[in-house]
C-alpha atoms as a PDB file:
ATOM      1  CA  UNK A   1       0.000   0.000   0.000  1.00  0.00           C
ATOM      2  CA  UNK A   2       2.579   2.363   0.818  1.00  0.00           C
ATOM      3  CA  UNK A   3       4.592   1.319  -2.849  1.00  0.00           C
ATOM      4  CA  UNK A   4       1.309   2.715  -4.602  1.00  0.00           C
ATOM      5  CA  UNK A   5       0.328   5.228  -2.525  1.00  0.00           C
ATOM      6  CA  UNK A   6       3.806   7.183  -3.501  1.00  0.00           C
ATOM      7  CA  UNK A   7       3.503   5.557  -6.983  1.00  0.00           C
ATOM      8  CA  UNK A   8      -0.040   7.451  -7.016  1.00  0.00           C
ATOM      9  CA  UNK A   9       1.489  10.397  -5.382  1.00  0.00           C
ATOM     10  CA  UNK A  10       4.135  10.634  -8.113  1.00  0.00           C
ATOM     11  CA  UNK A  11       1.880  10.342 -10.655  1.00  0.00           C
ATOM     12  CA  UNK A  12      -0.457  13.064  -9.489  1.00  0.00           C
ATOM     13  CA  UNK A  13       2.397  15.412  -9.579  1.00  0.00           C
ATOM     14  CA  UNK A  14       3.580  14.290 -12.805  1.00  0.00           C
ATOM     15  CA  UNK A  15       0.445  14.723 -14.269  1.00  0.00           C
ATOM     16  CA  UNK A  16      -0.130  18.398 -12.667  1.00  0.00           C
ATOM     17  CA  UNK A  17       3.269  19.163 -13.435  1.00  0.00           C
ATOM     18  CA  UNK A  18       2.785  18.384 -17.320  1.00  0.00           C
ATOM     19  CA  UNK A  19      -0.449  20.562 -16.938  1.00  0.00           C
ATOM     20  CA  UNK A  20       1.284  23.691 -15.115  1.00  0.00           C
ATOM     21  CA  UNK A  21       4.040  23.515 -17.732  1.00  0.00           C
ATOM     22  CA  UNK A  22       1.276  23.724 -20.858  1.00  0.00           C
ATOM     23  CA  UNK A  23      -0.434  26.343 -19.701  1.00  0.00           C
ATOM     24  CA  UNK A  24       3.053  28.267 -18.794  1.00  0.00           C
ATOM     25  CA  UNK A  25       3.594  27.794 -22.545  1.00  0.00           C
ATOM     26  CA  UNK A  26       0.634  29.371 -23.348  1.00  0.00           C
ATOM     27  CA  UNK A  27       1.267  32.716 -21.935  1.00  0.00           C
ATOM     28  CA  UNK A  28       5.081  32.716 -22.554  1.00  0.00           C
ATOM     29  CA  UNK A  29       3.791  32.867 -26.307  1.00  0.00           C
ATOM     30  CA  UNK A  30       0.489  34.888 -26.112  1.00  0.00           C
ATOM     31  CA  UNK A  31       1.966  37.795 -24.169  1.00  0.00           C
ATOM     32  CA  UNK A  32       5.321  38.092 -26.619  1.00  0.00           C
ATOM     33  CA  UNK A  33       3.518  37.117 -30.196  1.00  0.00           C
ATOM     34  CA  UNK A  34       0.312  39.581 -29.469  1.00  0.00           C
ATOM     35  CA  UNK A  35       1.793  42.501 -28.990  1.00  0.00           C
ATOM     36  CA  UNK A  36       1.084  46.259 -30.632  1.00  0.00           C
ATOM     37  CA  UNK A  37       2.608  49.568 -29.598  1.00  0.00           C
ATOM     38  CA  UNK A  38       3.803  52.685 -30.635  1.00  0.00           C
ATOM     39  CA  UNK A  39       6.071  55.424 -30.132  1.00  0.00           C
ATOM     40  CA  UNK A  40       5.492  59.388 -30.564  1.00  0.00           C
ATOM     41  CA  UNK A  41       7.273  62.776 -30.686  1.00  0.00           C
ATOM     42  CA  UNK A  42       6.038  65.736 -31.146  1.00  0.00           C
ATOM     43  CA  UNK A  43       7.686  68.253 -34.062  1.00  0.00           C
ATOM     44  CA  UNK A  44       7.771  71.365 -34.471  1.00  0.00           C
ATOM     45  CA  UNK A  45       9.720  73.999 -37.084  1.00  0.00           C
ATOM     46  CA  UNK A  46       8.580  77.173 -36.942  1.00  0.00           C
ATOM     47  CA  UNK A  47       8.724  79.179 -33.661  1.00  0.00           C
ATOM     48  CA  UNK A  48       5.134  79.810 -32.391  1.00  0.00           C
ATOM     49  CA  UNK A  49       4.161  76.752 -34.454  1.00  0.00           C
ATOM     50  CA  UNK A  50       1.686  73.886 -33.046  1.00  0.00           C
ATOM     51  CA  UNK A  51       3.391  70.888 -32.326  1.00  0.00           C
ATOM     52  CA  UNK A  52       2.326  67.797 -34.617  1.00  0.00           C
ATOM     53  CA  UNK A  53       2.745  64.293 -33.507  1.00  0.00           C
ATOM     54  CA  UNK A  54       4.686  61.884 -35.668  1.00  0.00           C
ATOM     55  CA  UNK A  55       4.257  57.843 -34.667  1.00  0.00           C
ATOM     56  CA  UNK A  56       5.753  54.741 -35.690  1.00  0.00           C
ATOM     57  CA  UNK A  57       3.614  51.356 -34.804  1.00  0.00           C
ATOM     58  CA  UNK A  58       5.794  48.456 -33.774  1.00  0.00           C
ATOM     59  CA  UNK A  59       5.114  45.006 -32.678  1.00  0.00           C
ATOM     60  CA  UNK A  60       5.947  41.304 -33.133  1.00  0.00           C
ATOM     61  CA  UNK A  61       8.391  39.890 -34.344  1.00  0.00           C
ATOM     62  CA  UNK A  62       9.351  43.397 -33.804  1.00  0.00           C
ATOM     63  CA  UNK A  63      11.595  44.244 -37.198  1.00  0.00           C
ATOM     64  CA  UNK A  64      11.736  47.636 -36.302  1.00  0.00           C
ATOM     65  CA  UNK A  65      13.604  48.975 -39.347  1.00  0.00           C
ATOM     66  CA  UNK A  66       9.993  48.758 -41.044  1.00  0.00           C
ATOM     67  CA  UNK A  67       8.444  50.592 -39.172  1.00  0.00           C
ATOM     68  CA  UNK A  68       8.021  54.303 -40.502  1.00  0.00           C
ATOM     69  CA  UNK A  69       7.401  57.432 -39.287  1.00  0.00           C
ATOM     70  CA  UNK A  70       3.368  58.290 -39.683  1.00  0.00           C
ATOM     71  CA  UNK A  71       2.439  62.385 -39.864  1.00  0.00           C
ATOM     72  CA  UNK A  72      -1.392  63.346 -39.658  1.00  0.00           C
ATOM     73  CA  UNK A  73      -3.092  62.210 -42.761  1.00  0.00           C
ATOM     74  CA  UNK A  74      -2.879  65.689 -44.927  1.00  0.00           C
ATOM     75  CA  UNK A  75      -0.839  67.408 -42.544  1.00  0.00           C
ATOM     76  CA  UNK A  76       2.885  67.941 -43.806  1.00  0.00           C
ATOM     77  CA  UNK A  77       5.294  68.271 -41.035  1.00  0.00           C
ATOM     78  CA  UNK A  78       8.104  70.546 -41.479  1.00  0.00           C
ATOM     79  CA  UNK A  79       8.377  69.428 -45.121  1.00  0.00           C
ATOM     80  CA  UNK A  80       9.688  66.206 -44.467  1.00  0.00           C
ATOM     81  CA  UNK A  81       8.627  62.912 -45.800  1.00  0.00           C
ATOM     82  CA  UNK A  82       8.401  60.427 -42.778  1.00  0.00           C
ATOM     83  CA  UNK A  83       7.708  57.550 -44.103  1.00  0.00           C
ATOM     84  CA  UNK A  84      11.413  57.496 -45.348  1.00  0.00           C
ATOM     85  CA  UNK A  85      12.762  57.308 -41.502  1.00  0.00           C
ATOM     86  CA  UNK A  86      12.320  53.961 -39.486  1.00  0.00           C
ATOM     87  CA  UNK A  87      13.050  52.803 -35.917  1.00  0.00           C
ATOM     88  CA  UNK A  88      16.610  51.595 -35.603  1.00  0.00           C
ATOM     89  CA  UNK A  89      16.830  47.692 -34.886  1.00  0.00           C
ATOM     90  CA  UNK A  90      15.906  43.923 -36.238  1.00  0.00           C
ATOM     91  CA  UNK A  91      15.288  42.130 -33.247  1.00  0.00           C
ATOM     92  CA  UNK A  92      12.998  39.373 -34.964  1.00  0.00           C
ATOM     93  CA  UNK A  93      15.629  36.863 -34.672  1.00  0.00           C
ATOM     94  CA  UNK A  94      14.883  36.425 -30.866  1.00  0.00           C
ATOM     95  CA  UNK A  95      11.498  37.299 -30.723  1.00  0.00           C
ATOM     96  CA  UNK A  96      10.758  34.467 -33.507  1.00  0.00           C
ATOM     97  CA  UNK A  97      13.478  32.098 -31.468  1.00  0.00           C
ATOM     98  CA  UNK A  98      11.660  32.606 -28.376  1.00  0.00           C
ATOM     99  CA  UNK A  99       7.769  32.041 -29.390  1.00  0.00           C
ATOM    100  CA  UNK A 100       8.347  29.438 -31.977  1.00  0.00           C
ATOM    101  CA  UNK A 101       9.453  27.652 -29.639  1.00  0.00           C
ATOM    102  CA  UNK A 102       7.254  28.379 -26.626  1.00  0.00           C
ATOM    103  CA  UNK A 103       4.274  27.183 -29.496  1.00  0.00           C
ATOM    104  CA  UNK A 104       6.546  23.718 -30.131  1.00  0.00           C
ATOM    105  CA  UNK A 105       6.788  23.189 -26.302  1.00  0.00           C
ATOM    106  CA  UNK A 106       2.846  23.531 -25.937  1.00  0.00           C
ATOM    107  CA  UNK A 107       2.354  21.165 -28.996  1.00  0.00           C
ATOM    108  CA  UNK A 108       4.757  18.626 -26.869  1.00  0.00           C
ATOM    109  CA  UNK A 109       2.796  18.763 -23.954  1.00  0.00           C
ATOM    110  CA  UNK A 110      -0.574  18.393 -25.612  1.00  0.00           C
ATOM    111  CA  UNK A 111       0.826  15.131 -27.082  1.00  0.00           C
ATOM    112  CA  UNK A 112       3.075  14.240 -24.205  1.00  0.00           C
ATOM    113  CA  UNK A 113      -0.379  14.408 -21.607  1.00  0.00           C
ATOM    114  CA  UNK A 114      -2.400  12.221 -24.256  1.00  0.00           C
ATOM    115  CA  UNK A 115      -0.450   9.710 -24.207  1.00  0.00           C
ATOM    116  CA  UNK A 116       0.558  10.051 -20.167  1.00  0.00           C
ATOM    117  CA  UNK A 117      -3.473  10.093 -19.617  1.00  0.00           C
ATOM    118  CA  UNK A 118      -4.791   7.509 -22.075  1.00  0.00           C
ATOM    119  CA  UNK A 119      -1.895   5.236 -22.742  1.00  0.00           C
ATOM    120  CA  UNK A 120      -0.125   5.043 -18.813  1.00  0.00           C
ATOM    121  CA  UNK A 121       0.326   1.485 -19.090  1.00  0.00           C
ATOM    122  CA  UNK A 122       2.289   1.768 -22.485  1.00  0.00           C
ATOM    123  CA  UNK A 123       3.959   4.819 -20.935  1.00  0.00           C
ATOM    124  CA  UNK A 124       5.077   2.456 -18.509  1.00  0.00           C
ATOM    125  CA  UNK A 125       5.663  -0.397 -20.042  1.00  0.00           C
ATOM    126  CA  UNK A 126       7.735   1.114 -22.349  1.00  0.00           C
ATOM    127  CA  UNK A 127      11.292   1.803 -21.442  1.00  0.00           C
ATOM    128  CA  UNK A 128      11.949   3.972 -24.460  1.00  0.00           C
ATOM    129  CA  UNK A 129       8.892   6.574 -23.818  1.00  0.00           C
ATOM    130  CA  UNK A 130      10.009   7.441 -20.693  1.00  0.00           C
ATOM    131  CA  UNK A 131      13.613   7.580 -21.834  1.00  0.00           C
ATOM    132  CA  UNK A 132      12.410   9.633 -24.722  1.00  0.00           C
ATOM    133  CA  UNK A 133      10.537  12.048 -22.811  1.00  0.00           C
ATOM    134  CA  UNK A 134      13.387  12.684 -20.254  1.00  0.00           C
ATOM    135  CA  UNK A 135      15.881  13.630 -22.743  1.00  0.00           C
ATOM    136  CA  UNK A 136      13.322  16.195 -24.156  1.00  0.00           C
ATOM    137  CA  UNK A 137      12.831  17.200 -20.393  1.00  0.00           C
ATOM    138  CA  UNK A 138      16.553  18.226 -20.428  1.00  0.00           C
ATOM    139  CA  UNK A 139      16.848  19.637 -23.532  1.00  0.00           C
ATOM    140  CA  UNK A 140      13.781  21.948 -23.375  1.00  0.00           C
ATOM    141  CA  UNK A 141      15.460  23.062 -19.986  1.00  0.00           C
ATOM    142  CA  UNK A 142      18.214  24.256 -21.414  1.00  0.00           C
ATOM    143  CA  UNK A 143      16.191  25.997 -24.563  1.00  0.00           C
ATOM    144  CA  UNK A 144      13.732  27.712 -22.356  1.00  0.00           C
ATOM    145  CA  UNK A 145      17.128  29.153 -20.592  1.00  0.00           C
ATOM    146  CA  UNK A 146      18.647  29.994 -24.134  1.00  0.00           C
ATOM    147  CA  UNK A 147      15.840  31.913 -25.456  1.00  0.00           C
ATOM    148  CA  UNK A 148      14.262  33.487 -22.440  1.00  0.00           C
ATOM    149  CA  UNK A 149      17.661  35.138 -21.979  1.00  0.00           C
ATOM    150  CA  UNK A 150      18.467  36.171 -26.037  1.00  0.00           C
ATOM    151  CA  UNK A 151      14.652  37.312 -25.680  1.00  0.00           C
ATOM    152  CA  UNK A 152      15.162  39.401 -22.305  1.00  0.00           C
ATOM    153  CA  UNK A 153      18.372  40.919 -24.124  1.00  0.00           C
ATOM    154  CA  UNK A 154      16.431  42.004 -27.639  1.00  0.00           C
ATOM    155  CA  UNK A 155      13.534  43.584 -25.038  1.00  0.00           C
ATOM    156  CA  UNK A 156      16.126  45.640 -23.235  1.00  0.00           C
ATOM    157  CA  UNK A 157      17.228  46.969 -26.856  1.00  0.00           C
ATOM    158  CA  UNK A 158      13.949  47.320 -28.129  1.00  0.00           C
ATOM    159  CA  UNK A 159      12.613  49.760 -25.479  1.00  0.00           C
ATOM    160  CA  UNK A 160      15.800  51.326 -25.729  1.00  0.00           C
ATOM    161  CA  UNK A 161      15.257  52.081 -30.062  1.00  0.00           C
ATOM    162  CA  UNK A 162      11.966  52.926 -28.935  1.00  0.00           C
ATOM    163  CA  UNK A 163      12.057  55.449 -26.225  1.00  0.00           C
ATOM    164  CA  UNK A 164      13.554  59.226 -26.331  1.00  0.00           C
ATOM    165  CA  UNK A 165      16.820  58.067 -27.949  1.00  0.00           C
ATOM    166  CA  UNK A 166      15.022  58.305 -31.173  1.00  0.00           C
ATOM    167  CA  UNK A 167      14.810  62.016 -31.701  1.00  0.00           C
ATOM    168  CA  UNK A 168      19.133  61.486 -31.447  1.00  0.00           C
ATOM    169  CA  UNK A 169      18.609  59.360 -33.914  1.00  0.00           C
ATOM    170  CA  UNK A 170      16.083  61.054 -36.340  1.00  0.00           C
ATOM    171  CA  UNK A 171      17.807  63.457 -39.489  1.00  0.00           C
ATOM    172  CA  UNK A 172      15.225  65.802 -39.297  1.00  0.00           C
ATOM    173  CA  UNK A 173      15.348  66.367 -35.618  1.00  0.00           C
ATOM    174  CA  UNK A 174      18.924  67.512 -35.992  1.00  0.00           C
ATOM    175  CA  UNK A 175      17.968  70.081 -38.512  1.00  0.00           C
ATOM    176  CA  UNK A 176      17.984  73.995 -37.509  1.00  0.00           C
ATOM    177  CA  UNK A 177      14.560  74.916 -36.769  1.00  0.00           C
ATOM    178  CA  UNK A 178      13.078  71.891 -35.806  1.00  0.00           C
ATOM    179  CA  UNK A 179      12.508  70.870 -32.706  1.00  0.00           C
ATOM    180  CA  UNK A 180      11.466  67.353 -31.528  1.00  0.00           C
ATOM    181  CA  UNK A 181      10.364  66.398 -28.330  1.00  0.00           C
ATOM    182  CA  UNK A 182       9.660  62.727 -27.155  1.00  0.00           C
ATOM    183  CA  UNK A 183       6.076  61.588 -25.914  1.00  0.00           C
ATOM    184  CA  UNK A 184       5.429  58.613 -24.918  1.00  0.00           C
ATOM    185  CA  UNK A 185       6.014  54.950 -25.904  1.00  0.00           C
ATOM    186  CA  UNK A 186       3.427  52.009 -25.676  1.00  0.00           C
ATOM    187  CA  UNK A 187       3.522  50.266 -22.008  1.00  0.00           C
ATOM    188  CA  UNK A 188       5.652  46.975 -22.268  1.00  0.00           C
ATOM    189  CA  UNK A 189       4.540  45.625 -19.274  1.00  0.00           C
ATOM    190  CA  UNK A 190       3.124  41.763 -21.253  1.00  0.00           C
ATOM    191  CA  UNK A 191       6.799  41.812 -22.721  1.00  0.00           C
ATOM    192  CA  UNK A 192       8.007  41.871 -19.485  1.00  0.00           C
ATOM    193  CA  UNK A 193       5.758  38.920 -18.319  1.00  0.00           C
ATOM    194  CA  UNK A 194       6.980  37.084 -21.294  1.00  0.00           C
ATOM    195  CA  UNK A 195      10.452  37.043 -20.192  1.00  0.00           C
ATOM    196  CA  UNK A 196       8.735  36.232 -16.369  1.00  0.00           C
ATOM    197  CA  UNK A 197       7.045  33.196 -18.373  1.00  0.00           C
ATOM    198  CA  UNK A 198      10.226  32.262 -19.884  1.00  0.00           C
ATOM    199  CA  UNK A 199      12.314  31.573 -17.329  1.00  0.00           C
ATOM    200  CA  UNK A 200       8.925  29.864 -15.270  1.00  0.00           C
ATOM    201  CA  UNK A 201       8.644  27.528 -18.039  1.00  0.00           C
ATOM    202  CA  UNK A 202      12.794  26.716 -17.434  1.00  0.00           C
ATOM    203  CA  UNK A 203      12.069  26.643 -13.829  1.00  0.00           C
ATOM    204  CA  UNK A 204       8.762  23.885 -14.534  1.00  0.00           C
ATOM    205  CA  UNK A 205      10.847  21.853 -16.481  1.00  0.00           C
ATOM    206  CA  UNK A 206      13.701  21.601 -14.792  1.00  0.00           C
ATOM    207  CA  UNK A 207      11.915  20.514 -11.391  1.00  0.00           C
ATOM    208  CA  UNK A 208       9.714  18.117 -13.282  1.00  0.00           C
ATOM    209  CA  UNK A 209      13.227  16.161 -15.107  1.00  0.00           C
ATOM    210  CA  UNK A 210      13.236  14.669 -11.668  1.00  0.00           C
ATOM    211  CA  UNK A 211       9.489  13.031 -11.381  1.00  0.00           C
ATOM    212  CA  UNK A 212      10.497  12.254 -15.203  1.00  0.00           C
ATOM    213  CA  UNK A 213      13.837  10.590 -14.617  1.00  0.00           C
ATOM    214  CA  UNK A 214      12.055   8.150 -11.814  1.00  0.00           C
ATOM    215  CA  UNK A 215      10.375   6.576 -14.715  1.00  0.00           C
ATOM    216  CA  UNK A 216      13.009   6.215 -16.429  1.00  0.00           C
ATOM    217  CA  UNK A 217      15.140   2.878 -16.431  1.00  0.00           C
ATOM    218  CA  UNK A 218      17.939   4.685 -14.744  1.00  0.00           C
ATOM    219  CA  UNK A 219      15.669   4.678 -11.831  1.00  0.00           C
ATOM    220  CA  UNK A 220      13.855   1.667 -11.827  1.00  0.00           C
ATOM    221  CA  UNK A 221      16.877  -0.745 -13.960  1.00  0.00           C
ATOM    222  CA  UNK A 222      14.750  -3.506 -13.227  1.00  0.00           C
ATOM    223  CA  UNK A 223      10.865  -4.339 -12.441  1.00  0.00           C
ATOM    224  CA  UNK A 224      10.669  -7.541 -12.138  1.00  0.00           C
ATOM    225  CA  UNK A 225      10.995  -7.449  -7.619  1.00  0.00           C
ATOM    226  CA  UNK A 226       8.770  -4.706  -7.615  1.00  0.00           C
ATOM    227  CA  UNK A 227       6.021  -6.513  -9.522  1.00  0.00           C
ATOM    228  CA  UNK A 228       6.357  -9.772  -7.546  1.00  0.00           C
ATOM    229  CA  UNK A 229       8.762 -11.135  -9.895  1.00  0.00           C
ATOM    230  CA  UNK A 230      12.013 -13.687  -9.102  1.00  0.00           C
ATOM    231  CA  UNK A 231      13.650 -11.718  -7.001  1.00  0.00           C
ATOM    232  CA  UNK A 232      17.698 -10.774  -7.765  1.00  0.00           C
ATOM    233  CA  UNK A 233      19.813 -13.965  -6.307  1.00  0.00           C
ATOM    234  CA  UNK A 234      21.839 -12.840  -3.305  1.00  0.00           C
ATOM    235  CA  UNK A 235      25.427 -13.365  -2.496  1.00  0.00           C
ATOM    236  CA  UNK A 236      27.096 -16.516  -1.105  1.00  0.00           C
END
Protein backbone atom coordinates (compact mmCIF):
# COMPACT_ATOMS: atom_id res chain seq x y z
CA UNK A 1 0.00 0.00 0.00
CA UNK A 2 2.58 2.36 0.82
CA UNK A 3 4.59 1.32 -2.85
CA UNK A 4 1.31 2.72 -4.60
CA UNK A 5 0.33 5.23 -2.52
CA UNK A 6 3.81 7.18 -3.50
CA UNK A 7 3.50 5.56 -6.98
CA UNK A 8 -0.04 7.45 -7.02
CA UNK A 9 1.49 10.40 -5.38
CA UNK A 10 4.14 10.63 -8.11
CA UNK A 11 1.88 10.34 -10.65
CA UNK A 12 -0.46 13.06 -9.49
CA UNK A 13 2.40 15.41 -9.58
CA UNK A 14 3.58 14.29 -12.81
CA UNK A 15 0.45 14.72 -14.27
CA UNK A 16 -0.13 18.40 -12.67
CA UNK A 17 3.27 19.16 -13.44
CA UNK A 18 2.79 18.38 -17.32
CA UNK A 19 -0.45 20.56 -16.94
CA UNK A 20 1.28 23.69 -15.11
CA UNK A 21 4.04 23.51 -17.73
CA UNK A 22 1.28 23.72 -20.86
CA UNK A 23 -0.43 26.34 -19.70
CA UNK A 24 3.05 28.27 -18.79
CA UNK A 25 3.59 27.79 -22.54
CA UNK A 26 0.63 29.37 -23.35
CA UNK A 27 1.27 32.72 -21.94
CA UNK A 28 5.08 32.72 -22.55
CA UNK A 29 3.79 32.87 -26.31
CA UNK A 30 0.49 34.89 -26.11
CA UNK A 31 1.97 37.79 -24.17
CA UNK A 32 5.32 38.09 -26.62
CA UNK A 33 3.52 37.12 -30.20
CA UNK A 34 0.31 39.58 -29.47
CA UNK A 35 1.79 42.50 -28.99
CA UNK A 36 1.08 46.26 -30.63
CA UNK A 37 2.61 49.57 -29.60
CA UNK A 38 3.80 52.69 -30.63
CA UNK A 39 6.07 55.42 -30.13
CA UNK A 40 5.49 59.39 -30.56
CA UNK A 41 7.27 62.78 -30.69
CA UNK A 42 6.04 65.74 -31.15
CA UNK A 43 7.69 68.25 -34.06
CA UNK A 44 7.77 71.37 -34.47
CA UNK A 45 9.72 74.00 -37.08
CA UNK A 46 8.58 77.17 -36.94
CA UNK A 47 8.72 79.18 -33.66
CA UNK A 48 5.13 79.81 -32.39
CA UNK A 49 4.16 76.75 -34.45
CA UNK A 50 1.69 73.89 -33.05
CA UNK A 51 3.39 70.89 -32.33
CA UNK A 52 2.33 67.80 -34.62
CA UNK A 53 2.74 64.29 -33.51
CA UNK A 54 4.69 61.88 -35.67
CA UNK A 55 4.26 57.84 -34.67
CA UNK A 56 5.75 54.74 -35.69
CA UNK A 57 3.61 51.36 -34.80
CA UNK A 58 5.79 48.46 -33.77
CA UNK A 59 5.11 45.01 -32.68
CA UNK A 60 5.95 41.30 -33.13
CA UNK A 61 8.39 39.89 -34.34
CA UNK A 62 9.35 43.40 -33.80
CA UNK A 63 11.60 44.24 -37.20
CA UNK A 64 11.74 47.64 -36.30
CA UNK A 65 13.60 48.97 -39.35
CA UNK A 66 9.99 48.76 -41.04
CA UNK A 67 8.44 50.59 -39.17
CA UNK A 68 8.02 54.30 -40.50
CA UNK A 69 7.40 57.43 -39.29
CA UNK A 70 3.37 58.29 -39.68
CA UNK A 71 2.44 62.38 -39.86
CA UNK A 72 -1.39 63.35 -39.66
CA UNK A 73 -3.09 62.21 -42.76
CA UNK A 74 -2.88 65.69 -44.93
CA UNK A 75 -0.84 67.41 -42.54
CA UNK A 76 2.88 67.94 -43.81
CA UNK A 77 5.29 68.27 -41.03
CA UNK A 78 8.10 70.55 -41.48
CA UNK A 79 8.38 69.43 -45.12
CA UNK A 80 9.69 66.21 -44.47
CA UNK A 81 8.63 62.91 -45.80
CA UNK A 82 8.40 60.43 -42.78
CA UNK A 83 7.71 57.55 -44.10
CA UNK A 84 11.41 57.50 -45.35
CA UNK A 85 12.76 57.31 -41.50
CA UNK A 86 12.32 53.96 -39.49
CA UNK A 87 13.05 52.80 -35.92
CA UNK A 88 16.61 51.60 -35.60
CA UNK A 89 16.83 47.69 -34.89
CA UNK A 90 15.91 43.92 -36.24
CA UNK A 91 15.29 42.13 -33.25
CA UNK A 92 13.00 39.37 -34.96
CA UNK A 93 15.63 36.86 -34.67
CA UNK A 94 14.88 36.43 -30.87
CA UNK A 95 11.50 37.30 -30.72
CA UNK A 96 10.76 34.47 -33.51
CA UNK A 97 13.48 32.10 -31.47
CA UNK A 98 11.66 32.61 -28.38
CA UNK A 99 7.77 32.04 -29.39
CA UNK A 100 8.35 29.44 -31.98
CA UNK A 101 9.45 27.65 -29.64
CA UNK A 102 7.25 28.38 -26.63
CA UNK A 103 4.27 27.18 -29.50
CA UNK A 104 6.55 23.72 -30.13
CA UNK A 105 6.79 23.19 -26.30
CA UNK A 106 2.85 23.53 -25.94
CA UNK A 107 2.35 21.16 -29.00
CA UNK A 108 4.76 18.63 -26.87
CA UNK A 109 2.80 18.76 -23.95
CA UNK A 110 -0.57 18.39 -25.61
CA UNK A 111 0.83 15.13 -27.08
CA UNK A 112 3.08 14.24 -24.20
CA UNK A 113 -0.38 14.41 -21.61
CA UNK A 114 -2.40 12.22 -24.26
CA UNK A 115 -0.45 9.71 -24.21
CA UNK A 116 0.56 10.05 -20.17
CA UNK A 117 -3.47 10.09 -19.62
CA UNK A 118 -4.79 7.51 -22.07
CA UNK A 119 -1.90 5.24 -22.74
CA UNK A 120 -0.13 5.04 -18.81
CA UNK A 121 0.33 1.49 -19.09
CA UNK A 122 2.29 1.77 -22.48
CA UNK A 123 3.96 4.82 -20.93
CA UNK A 124 5.08 2.46 -18.51
CA UNK A 125 5.66 -0.40 -20.04
CA UNK A 126 7.74 1.11 -22.35
CA UNK A 127 11.29 1.80 -21.44
CA UNK A 128 11.95 3.97 -24.46
CA UNK A 129 8.89 6.57 -23.82
CA UNK A 130 10.01 7.44 -20.69
CA UNK A 131 13.61 7.58 -21.83
CA UNK A 132 12.41 9.63 -24.72
CA UNK A 133 10.54 12.05 -22.81
CA UNK A 134 13.39 12.68 -20.25
CA UNK A 135 15.88 13.63 -22.74
CA UNK A 136 13.32 16.19 -24.16
CA UNK A 137 12.83 17.20 -20.39
CA UNK A 138 16.55 18.23 -20.43
CA UNK A 139 16.85 19.64 -23.53
CA UNK A 140 13.78 21.95 -23.38
CA UNK A 141 15.46 23.06 -19.99
CA UNK A 142 18.21 24.26 -21.41
CA UNK A 143 16.19 26.00 -24.56
CA UNK A 144 13.73 27.71 -22.36
CA UNK A 145 17.13 29.15 -20.59
CA UNK A 146 18.65 29.99 -24.13
CA UNK A 147 15.84 31.91 -25.46
CA UNK A 148 14.26 33.49 -22.44
CA UNK A 149 17.66 35.14 -21.98
CA UNK A 150 18.47 36.17 -26.04
CA UNK A 151 14.65 37.31 -25.68
CA UNK A 152 15.16 39.40 -22.30
CA UNK A 153 18.37 40.92 -24.12
CA UNK A 154 16.43 42.00 -27.64
CA UNK A 155 13.53 43.58 -25.04
CA UNK A 156 16.13 45.64 -23.23
CA UNK A 157 17.23 46.97 -26.86
CA UNK A 158 13.95 47.32 -28.13
CA UNK A 159 12.61 49.76 -25.48
CA UNK A 160 15.80 51.33 -25.73
CA UNK A 161 15.26 52.08 -30.06
CA UNK A 162 11.97 52.93 -28.94
CA UNK A 163 12.06 55.45 -26.22
CA UNK A 164 13.55 59.23 -26.33
CA UNK A 165 16.82 58.07 -27.95
CA UNK A 166 15.02 58.31 -31.17
CA UNK A 167 14.81 62.02 -31.70
CA UNK A 168 19.13 61.49 -31.45
CA UNK A 169 18.61 59.36 -33.91
CA UNK A 170 16.08 61.05 -36.34
CA UNK A 171 17.81 63.46 -39.49
CA UNK A 172 15.23 65.80 -39.30
CA UNK A 173 15.35 66.37 -35.62
CA UNK A 174 18.92 67.51 -35.99
CA UNK A 175 17.97 70.08 -38.51
CA UNK A 176 17.98 73.99 -37.51
CA UNK A 177 14.56 74.92 -36.77
CA UNK A 178 13.08 71.89 -35.81
CA UNK A 179 12.51 70.87 -32.71
CA UNK A 180 11.47 67.35 -31.53
CA UNK A 181 10.36 66.40 -28.33
CA UNK A 182 9.66 62.73 -27.15
CA UNK A 183 6.08 61.59 -25.91
CA UNK A 184 5.43 58.61 -24.92
CA UNK A 185 6.01 54.95 -25.90
CA UNK A 186 3.43 52.01 -25.68
CA UNK A 187 3.52 50.27 -22.01
CA UNK A 188 5.65 46.98 -22.27
CA UNK A 189 4.54 45.63 -19.27
CA UNK A 190 3.12 41.76 -21.25
CA UNK A 191 6.80 41.81 -22.72
CA UNK A 192 8.01 41.87 -19.49
CA UNK A 193 5.76 38.92 -18.32
CA UNK A 194 6.98 37.08 -21.29
CA UNK A 195 10.45 37.04 -20.19
CA UNK A 196 8.73 36.23 -16.37
CA UNK A 197 7.04 33.20 -18.37
CA UNK A 198 10.23 32.26 -19.88
CA UNK A 199 12.31 31.57 -17.33
CA UNK A 200 8.92 29.86 -15.27
CA UNK A 201 8.64 27.53 -18.04
CA UNK A 202 12.79 26.72 -17.43
CA UNK A 203 12.07 26.64 -13.83
CA UNK A 204 8.76 23.89 -14.53
CA UNK A 205 10.85 21.85 -16.48
CA UNK A 206 13.70 21.60 -14.79
CA UNK A 207 11.92 20.51 -11.39
CA UNK A 208 9.71 18.12 -13.28
CA UNK A 209 13.23 16.16 -15.11
CA UNK A 210 13.24 14.67 -11.67
CA UNK A 211 9.49 13.03 -11.38
CA UNK A 212 10.50 12.25 -15.20
CA UNK A 213 13.84 10.59 -14.62
CA UNK A 214 12.05 8.15 -11.81
CA UNK A 215 10.37 6.58 -14.72
CA UNK A 216 13.01 6.21 -16.43
CA UNK A 217 15.14 2.88 -16.43
CA UNK A 218 17.94 4.68 -14.74
CA UNK A 219 15.67 4.68 -11.83
CA UNK A 220 13.86 1.67 -11.83
CA UNK A 221 16.88 -0.75 -13.96
CA UNK A 222 14.75 -3.51 -13.23
CA UNK A 223 10.86 -4.34 -12.44
CA UNK A 224 10.67 -7.54 -12.14
CA UNK A 225 11.00 -7.45 -7.62
CA UNK A 226 8.77 -4.71 -7.61
CA UNK A 227 6.02 -6.51 -9.52
CA UNK A 228 6.36 -9.77 -7.55
CA UNK A 229 8.76 -11.14 -9.89
CA UNK A 230 12.01 -13.69 -9.10
CA UNK A 231 13.65 -11.72 -7.00
CA UNK A 232 17.70 -10.77 -7.77
CA UNK A 233 19.81 -13.96 -6.31
CA UNK A 234 21.84 -12.84 -3.31
CA UNK A 235 25.43 -13.37 -2.50
CA UNK A 236 27.10 -16.52 -1.11
Amino acid sequence: MHESGALAWCTGRTLRSRVGREIASIFAFATCGGFKGKTEIQVSCDKGAENKTITATFGYPFRLNEASFQAPQGVNVCRVDWKNYVLIGDYSSSAQFYVTFAVFVFLYCIAALLLYVGYTNLYRDNRKLPMTDFVITIVATFLWLVSTSAWAKALTDIKTATGPSIVQELKPCSVQGTLCQFVSVTSMGSLNVSVIFGFLNMILWGGNAWFVYKETSFHSPSNTTSQGGIPPPTGI
